[in-house]
PDB file of N, CA and C in Angstrom:
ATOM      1  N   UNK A   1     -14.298  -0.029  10.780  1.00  0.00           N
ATOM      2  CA  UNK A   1     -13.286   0.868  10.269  1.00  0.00           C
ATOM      3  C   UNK A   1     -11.912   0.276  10.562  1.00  0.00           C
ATOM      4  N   UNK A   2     -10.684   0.509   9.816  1.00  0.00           N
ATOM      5  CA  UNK A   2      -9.446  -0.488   9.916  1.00  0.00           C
ATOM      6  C   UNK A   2      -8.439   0.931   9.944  1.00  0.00           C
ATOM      7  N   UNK A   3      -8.144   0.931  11.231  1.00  0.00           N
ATOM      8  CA  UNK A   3      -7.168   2.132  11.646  1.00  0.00           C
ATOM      9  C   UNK A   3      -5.313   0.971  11.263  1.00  0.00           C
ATOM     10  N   UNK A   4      -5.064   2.033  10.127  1.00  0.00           N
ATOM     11  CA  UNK A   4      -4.006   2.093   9.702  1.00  0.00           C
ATOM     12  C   UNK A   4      -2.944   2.493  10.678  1.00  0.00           C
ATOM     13  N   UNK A   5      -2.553   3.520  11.528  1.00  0.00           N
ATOM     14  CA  UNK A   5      -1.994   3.964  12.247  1.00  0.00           C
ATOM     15  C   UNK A   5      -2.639   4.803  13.395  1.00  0.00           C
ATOM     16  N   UNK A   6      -1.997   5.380  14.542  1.00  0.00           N
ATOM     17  CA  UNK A   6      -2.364   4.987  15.770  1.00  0.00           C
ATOM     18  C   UNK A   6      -2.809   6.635  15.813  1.00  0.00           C
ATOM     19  N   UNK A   7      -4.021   6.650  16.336  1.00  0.00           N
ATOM     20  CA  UNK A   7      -4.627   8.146  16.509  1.00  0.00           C
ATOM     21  C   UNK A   7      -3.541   8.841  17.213  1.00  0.00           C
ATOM     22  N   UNK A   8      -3.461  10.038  16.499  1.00  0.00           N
ATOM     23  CA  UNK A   8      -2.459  11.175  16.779  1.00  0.00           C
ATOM     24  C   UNK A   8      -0.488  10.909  16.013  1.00  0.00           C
ATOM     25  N   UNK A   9      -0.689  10.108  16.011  1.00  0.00           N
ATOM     26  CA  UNK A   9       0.598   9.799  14.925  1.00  0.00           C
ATOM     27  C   UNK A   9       0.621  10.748  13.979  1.00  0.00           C
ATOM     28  N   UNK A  10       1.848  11.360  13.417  1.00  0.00           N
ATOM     29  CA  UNK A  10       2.242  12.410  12.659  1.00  0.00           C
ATOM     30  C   UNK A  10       3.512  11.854  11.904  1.00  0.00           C
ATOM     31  N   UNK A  11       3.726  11.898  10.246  1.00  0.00           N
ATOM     32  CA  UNK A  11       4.724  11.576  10.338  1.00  0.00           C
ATOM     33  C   UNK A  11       5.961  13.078  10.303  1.00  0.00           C
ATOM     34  N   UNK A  12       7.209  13.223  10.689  1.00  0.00           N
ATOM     35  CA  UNK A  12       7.661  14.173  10.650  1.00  0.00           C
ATOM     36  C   UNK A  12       8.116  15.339   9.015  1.00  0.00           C
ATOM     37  N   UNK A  13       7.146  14.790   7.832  1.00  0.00           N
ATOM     38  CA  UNK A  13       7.936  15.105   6.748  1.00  0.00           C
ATOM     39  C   UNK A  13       6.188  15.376   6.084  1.00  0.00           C
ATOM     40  N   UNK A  14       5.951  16.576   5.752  1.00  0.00           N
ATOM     41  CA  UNK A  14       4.440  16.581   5.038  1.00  0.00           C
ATOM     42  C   UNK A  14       4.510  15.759   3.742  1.00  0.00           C
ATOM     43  N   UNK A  15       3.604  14.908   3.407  1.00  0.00           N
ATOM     44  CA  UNK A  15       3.302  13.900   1.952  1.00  0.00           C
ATOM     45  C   UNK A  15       3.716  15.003   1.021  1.00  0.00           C
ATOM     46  N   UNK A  16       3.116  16.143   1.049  1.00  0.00           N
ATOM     47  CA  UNK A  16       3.713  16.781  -0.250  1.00  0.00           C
ATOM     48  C   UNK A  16       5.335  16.899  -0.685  1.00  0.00           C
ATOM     49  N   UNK A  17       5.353  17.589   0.348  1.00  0.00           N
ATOM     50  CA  UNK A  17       6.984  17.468   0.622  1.00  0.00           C
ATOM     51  C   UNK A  17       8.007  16.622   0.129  1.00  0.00           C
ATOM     52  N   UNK A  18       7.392  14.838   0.634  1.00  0.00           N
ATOM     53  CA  UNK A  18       8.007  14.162   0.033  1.00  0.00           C
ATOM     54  C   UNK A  18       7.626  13.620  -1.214  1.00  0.00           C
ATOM     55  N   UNK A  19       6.353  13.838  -1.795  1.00  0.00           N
ATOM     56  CA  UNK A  19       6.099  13.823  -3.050  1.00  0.00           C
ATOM     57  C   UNK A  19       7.005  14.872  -4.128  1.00  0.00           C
ATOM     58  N   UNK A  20       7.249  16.074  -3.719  1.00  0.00           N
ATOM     59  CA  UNK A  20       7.728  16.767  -4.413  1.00  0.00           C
ATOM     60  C   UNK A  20       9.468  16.400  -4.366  1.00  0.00           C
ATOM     61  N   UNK A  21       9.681  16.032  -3.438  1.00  0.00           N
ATOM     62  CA  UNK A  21      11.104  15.624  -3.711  1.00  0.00           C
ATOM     63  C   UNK A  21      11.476  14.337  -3.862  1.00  0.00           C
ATOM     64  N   UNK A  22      10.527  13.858  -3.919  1.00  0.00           N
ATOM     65  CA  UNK A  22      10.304  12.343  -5.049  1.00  0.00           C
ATOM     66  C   UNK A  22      10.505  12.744  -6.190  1.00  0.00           C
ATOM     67  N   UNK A  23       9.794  13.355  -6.728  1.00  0.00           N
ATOM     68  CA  UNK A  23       9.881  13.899  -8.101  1.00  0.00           C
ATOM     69  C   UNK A  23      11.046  14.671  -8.639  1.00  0.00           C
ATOM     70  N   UNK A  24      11.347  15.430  -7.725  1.00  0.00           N
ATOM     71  CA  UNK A  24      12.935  16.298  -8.007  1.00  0.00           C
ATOM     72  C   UNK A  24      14.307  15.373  -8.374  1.00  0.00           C
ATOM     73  N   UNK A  25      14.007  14.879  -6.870  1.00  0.00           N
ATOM     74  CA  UNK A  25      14.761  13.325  -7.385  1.00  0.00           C
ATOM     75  C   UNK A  25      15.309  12.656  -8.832  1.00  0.00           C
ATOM     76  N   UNK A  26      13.953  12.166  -8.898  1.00  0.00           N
ATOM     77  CA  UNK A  26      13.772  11.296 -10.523  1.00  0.00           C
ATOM     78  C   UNK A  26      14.165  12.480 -11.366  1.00  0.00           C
ATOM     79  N   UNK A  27      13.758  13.749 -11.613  1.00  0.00           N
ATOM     80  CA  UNK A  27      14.401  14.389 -12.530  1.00  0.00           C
ATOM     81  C   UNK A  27      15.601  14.588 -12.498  1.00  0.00           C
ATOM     82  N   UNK A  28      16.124  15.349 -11.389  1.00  0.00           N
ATOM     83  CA  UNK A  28      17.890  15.176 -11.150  1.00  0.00           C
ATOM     84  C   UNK A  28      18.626  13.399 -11.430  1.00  0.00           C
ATOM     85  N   UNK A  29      17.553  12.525 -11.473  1.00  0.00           N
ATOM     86  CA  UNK A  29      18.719  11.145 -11.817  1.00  0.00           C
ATOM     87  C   UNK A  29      17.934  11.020 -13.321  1.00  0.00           C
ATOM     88  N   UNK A  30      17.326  12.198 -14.128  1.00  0.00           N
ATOM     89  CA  UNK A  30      17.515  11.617 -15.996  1.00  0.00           C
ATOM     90  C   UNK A  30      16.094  11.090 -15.815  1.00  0.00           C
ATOM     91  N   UNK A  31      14.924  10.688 -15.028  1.00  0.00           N
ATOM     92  CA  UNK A  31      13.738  10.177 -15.685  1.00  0.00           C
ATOM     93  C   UNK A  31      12.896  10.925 -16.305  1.00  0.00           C
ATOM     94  N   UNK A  32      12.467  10.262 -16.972  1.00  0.00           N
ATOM     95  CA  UNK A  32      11.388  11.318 -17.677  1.00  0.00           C
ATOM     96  C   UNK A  32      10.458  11.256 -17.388  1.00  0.00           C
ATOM     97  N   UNK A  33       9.824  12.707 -16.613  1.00  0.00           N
ATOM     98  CA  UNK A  33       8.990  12.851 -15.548  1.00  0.00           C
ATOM     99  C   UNK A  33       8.031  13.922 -16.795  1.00  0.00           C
ATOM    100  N   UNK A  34       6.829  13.688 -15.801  1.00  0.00           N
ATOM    101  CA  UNK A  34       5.727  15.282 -16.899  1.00  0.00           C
ATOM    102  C   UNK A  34       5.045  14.993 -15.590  1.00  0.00           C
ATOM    103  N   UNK A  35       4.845  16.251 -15.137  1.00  0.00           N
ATOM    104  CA  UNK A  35       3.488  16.285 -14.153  1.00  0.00           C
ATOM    105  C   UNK A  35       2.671  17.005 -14.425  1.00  0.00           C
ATOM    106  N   UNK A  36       1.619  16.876 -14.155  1.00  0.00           N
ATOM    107  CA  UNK A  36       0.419  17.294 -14.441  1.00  0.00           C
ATOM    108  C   UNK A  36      -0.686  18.475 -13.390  1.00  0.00           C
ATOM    109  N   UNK A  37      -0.389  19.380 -12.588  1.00  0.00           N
ATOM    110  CA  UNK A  37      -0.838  19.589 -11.120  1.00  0.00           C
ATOM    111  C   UNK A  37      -1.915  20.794 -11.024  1.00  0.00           C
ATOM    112  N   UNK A  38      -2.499  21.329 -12.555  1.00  0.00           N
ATOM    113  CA  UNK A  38      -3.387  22.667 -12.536  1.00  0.00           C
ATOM    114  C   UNK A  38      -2.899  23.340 -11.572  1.00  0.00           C
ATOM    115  N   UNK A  39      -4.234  23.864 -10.613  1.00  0.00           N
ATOM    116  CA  UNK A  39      -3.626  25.035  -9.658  1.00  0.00           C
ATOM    117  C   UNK A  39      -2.687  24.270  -8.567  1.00  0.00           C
ATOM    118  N   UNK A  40      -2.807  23.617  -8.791  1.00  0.00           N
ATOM    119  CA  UNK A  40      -2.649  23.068  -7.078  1.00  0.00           C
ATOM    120  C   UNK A  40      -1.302  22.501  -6.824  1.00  0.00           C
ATOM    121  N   UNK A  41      -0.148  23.968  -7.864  1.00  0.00           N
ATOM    122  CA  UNK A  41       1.511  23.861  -7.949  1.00  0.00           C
ATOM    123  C   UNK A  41       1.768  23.946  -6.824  1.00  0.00           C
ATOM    124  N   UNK A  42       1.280  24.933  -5.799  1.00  0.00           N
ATOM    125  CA  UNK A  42       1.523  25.453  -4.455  1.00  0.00           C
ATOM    126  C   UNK A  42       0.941  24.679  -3.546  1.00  0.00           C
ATOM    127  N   UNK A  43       0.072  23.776  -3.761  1.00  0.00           N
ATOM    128  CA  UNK A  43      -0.739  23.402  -2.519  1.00  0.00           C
ATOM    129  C   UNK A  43       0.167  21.810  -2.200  1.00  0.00           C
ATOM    130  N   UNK A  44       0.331  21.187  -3.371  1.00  0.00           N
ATOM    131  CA  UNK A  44       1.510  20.377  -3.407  1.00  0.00           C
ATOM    132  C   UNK A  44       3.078  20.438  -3.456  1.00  0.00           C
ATOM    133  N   UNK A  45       3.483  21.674  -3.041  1.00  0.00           N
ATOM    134  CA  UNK A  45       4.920  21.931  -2.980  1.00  0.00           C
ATOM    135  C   UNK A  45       5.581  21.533  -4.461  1.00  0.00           C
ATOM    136  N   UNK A  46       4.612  21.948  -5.434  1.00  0.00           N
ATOM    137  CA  UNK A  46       5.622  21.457  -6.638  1.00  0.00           C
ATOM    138  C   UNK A  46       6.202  22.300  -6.964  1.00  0.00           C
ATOM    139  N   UNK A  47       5.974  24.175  -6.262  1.00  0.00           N
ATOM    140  CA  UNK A  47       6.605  25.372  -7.188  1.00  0.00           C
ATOM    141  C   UNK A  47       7.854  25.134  -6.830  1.00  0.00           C
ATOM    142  N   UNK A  48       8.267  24.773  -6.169  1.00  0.00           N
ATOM    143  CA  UNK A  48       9.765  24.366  -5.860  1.00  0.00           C
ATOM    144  C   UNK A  48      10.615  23.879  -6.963  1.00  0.00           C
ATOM    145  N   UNK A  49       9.801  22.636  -7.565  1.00  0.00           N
ATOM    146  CA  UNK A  49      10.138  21.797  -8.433  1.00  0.00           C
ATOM    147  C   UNK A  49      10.628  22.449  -9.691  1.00  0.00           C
ATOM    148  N   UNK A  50       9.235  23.365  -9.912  1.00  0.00           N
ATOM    149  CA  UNK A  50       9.152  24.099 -11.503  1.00  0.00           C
ATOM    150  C   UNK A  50      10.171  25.138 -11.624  1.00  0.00           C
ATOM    151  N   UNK A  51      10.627  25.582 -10.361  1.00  0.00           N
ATOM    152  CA  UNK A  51      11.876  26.897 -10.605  1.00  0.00           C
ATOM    153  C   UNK A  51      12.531  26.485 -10.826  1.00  0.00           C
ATOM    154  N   UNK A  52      13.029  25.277 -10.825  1.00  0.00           N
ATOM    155  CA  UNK A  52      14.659  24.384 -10.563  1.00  0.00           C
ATOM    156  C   UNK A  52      14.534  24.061 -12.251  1.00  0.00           C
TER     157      UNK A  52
END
């Protein structure tokens, strides 16, 4: 098994989180974004995205 990072390491920012404001991002700078996320608007922090 090939441990990527060190048991118990956390980073301080949840992946969704910064996925979703990855994406907010690119829309606020003009890209043309489409996401795709069925239910799982909330489970990925995208409802954020979709109100804006």
């Amino acid at each position: 098994m090939i441990k990527l990072a060190p048991a118990g390491l956390k980073d301080d920012i949840e992946m969704r989180k910064v996925y979703a404001g990855f994406v907010a991002g690119q829309i606020e700078a003009g890209s043309p974004i489409i996401a795709l996320e069925a239910d799982l608007m909330s489970s990925m922090a995208m409802d954020s995205v979709a109100r804006d």
